[in-house]
N, C-alpha and C. Protein backbone atom coordinates (compact mmCIF):
# COMPACT_ATOMS: atom_id res chain seq x y z
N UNK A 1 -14.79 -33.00 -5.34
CA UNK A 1 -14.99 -31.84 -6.21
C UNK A 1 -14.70 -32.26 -7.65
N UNK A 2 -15.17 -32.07 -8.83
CA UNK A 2 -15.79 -32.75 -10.13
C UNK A 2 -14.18 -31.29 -10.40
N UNK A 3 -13.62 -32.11 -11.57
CA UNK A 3 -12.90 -31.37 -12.54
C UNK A 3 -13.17 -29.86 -12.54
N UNK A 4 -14.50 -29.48 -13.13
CA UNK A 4 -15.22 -28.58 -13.85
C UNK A 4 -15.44 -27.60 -12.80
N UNK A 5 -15.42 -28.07 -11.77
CA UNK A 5 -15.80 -27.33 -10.28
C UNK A 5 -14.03 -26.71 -10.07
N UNK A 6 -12.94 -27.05 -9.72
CA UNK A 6 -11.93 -27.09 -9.64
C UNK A 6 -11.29 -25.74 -10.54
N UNK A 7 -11.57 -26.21 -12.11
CA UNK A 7 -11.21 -25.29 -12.65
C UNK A 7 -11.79 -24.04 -13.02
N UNK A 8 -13.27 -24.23 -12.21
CA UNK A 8 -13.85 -22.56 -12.29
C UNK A 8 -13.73 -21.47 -10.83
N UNK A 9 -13.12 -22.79 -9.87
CA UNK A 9 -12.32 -22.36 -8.51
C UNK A 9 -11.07 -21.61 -8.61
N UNK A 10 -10.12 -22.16 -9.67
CA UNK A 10 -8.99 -21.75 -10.02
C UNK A 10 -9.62 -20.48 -10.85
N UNK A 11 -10.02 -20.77 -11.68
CA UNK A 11 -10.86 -18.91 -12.56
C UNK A 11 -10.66 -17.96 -11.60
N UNK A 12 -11.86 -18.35 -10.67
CA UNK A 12 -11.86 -17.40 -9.88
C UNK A 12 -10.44 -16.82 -8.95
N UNK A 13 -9.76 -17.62 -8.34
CA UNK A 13 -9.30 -17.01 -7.66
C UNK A 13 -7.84 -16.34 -8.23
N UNK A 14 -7.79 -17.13 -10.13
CA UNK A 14 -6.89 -15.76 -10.69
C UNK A 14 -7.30 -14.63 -10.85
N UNK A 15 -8.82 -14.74 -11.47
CA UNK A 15 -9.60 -13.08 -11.38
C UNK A 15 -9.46 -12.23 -10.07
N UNK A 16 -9.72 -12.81 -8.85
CA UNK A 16 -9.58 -12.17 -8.02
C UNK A 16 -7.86 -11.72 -7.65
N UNK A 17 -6.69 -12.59 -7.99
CA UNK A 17 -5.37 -11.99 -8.14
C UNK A 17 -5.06 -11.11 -8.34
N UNK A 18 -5.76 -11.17 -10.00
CA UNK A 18 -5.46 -10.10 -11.15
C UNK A 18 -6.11 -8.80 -10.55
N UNK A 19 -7.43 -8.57 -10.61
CA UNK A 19 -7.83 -7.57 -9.42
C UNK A 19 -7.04 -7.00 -8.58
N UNK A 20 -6.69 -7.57 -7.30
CA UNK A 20 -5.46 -7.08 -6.32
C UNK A 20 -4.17 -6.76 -7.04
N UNK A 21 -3.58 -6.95 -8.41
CA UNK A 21 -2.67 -6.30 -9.06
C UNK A 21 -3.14 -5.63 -9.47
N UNK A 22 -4.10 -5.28 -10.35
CA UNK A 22 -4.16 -3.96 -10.84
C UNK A 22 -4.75 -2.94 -9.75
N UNK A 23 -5.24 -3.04 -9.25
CA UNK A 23 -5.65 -1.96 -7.68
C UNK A 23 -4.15 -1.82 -7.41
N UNK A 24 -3.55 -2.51 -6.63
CA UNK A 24 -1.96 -2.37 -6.47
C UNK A 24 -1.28 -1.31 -7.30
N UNK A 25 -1.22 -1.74 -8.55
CA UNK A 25 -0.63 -0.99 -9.47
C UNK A 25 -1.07 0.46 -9.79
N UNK A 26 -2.28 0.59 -10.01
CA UNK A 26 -3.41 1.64 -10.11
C UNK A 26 -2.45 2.57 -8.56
N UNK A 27 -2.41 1.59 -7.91
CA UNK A 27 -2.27 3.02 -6.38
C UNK A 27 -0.51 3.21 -6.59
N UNK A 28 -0.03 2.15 -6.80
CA UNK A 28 1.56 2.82 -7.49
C UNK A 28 1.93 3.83 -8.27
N UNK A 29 0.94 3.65 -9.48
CA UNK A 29 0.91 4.64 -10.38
C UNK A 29 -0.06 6.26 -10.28
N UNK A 30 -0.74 6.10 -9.02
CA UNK A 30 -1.51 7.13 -8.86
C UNK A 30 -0.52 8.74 -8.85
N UNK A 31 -1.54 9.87 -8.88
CA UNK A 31 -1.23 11.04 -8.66
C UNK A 31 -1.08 10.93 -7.05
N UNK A 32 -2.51 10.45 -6.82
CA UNK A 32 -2.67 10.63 -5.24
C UNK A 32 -1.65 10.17 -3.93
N UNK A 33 -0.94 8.84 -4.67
CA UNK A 33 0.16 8.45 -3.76
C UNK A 33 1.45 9.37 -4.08
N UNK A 34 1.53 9.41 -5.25
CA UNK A 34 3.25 10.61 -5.52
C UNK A 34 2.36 12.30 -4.72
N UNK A 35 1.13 12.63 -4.61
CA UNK A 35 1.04 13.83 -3.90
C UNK A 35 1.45 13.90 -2.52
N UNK A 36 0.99 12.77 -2.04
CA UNK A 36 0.62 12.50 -0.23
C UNK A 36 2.41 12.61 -0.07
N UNK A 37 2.94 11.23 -0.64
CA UNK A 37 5.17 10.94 0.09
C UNK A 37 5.54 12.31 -0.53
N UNK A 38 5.06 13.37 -1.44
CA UNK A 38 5.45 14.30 -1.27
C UNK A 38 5.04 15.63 -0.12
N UNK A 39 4.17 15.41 -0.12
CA UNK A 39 4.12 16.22 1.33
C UNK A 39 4.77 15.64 2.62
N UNK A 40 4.46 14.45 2.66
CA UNK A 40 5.14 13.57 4.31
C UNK A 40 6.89 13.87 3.62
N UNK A 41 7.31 13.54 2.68
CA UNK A 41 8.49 13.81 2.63
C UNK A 41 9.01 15.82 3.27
N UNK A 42 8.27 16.05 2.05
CA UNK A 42 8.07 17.94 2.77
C UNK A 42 7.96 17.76 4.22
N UNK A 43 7.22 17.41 4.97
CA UNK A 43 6.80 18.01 6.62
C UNK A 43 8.21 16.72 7.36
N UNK A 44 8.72 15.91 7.18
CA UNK A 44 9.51 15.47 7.50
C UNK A 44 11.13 16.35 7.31
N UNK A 45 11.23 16.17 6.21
CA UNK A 45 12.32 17.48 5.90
C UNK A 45 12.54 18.63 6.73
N UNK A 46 11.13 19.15 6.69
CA UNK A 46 10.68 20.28 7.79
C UNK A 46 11.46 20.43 8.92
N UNK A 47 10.73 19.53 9.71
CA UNK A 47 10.92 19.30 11.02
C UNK A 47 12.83 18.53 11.34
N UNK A 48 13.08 17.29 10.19
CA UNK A 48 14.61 17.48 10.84
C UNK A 48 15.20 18.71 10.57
N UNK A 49 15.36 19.67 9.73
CA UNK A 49 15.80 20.89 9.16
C UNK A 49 15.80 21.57 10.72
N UNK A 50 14.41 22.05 10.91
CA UNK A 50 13.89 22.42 12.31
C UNK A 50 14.71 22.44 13.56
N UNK A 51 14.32 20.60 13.99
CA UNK A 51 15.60 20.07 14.71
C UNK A 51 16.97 20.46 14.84
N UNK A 52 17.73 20.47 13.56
CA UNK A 52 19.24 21.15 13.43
C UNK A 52 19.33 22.43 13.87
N UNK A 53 18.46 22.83 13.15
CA UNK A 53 18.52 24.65 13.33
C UNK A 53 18.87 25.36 12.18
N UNK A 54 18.07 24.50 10.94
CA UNK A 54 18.89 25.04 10.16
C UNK A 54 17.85 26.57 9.86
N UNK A 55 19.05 27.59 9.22
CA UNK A 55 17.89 28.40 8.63
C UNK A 55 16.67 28.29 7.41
N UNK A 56 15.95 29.10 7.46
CA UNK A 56 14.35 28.64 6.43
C UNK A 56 14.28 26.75 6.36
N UNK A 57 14.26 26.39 7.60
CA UNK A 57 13.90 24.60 7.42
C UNK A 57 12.49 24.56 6.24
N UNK A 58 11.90 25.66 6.61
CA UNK A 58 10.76 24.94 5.56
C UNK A 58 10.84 25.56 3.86
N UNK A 59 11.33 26.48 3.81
CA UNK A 59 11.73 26.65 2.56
C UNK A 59 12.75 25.60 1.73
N UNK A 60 14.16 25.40 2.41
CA UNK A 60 14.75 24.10 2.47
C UNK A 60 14.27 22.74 2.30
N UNK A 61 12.82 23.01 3.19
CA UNK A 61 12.40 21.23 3.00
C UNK A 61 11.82 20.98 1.37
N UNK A 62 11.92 22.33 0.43
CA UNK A 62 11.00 21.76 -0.17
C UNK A 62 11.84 21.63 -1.92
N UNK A 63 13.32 21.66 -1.45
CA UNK A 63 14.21 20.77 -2.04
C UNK A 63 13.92 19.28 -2.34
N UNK A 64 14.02 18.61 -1.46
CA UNK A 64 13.87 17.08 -1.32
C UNK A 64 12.57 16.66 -1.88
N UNK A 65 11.16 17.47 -1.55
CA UNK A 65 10.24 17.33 -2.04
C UNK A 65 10.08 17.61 -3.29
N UNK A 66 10.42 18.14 -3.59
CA UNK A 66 10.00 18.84 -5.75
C UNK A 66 10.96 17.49 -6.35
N UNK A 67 12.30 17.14 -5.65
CA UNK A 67 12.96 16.24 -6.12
C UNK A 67 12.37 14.61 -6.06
N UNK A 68 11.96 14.56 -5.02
CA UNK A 68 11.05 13.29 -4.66
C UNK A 68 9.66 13.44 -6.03
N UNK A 69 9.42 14.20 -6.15
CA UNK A 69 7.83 14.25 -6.72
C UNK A 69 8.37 14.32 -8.05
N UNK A 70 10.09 15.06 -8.99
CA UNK A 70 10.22 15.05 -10.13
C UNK A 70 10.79 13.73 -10.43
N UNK A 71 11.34 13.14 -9.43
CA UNK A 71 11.86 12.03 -10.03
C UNK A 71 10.63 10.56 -9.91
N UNK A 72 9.47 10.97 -9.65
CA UNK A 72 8.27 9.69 -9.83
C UNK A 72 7.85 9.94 -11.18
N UNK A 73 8.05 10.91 -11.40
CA UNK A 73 7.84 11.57 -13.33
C UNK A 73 8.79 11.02 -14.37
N UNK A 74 9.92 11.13 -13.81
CA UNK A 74 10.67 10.45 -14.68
C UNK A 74 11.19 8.74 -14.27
N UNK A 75 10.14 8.02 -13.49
CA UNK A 75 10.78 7.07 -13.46
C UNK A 75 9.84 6.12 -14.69
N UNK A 76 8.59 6.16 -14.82
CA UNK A 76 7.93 5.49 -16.25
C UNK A 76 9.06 5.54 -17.37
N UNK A 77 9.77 6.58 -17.43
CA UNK A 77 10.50 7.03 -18.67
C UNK A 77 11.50 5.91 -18.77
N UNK A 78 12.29 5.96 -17.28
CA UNK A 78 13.77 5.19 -17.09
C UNK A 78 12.90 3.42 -17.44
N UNK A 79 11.77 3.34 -16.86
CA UNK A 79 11.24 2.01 -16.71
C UNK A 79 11.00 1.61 -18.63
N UNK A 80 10.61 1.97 -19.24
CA UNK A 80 10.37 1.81 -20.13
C UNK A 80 11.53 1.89 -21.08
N UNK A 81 12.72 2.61 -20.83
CA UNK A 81 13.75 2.29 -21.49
C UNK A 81 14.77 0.94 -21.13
N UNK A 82 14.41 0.87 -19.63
CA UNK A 82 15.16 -0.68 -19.23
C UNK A 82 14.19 -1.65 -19.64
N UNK A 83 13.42 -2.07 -19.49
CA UNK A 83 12.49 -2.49 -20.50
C UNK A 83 12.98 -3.09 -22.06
N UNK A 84 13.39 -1.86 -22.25
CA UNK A 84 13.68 -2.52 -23.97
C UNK A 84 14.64 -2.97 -24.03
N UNK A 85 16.05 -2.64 -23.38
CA UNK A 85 17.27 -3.25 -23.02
C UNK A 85 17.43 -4.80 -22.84
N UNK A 86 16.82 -4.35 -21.50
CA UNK A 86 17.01 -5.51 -20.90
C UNK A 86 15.37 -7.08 -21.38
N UNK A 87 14.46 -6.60 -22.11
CA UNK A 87 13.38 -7.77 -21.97
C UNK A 87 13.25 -7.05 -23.85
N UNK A 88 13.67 -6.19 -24.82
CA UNK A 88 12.98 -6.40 -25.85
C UNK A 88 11.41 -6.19 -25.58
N UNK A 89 10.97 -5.26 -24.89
CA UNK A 89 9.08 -4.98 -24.87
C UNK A 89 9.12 -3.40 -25.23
């Protein structure tokens, strides 16, 4: 394999890296993933609540959930202040 061949092998398969990080990231940062672990968190809650016996399990469950879903809101915030701390960006 010639030099020139090699290093447009390597091109490629950082482009294709870089790709799978930002898709990655893209679905980290989505609405759609903080909507969904907030509902599975909700219907989980639910049901141990349920289990116990506690009263209104599903009104109850949806403690953990508003908290799960407010704190993906404020974590860009916390990220971006450790960030400057700790790396100066």
């Amino acid at each position: 394999m010639s030099e020139l061949n090699k290093l447009k092998f390597e091109i490629e398969e950082l482009k294709s890296r870089n790709r799978k990080v930002d898709t990655n990231k893209a679905w980290e940062t989505s609405v759609t993933r903080k909507v969904i672990l907030s509902i599975l968190t909700y219907v989980v809650a639910g049901f141990t609540l349920s289990t116990i016996q506690n009263p209104n399990p599903w009104a109850n469950a949806l403690i953990p959930s508003i908290g799960f879903f407010l704190s993906t809101l404020t974590l860009p915030v916390v990220r971006n202040i450790w960030q400057k701390i700790f790396y100066g960006k």
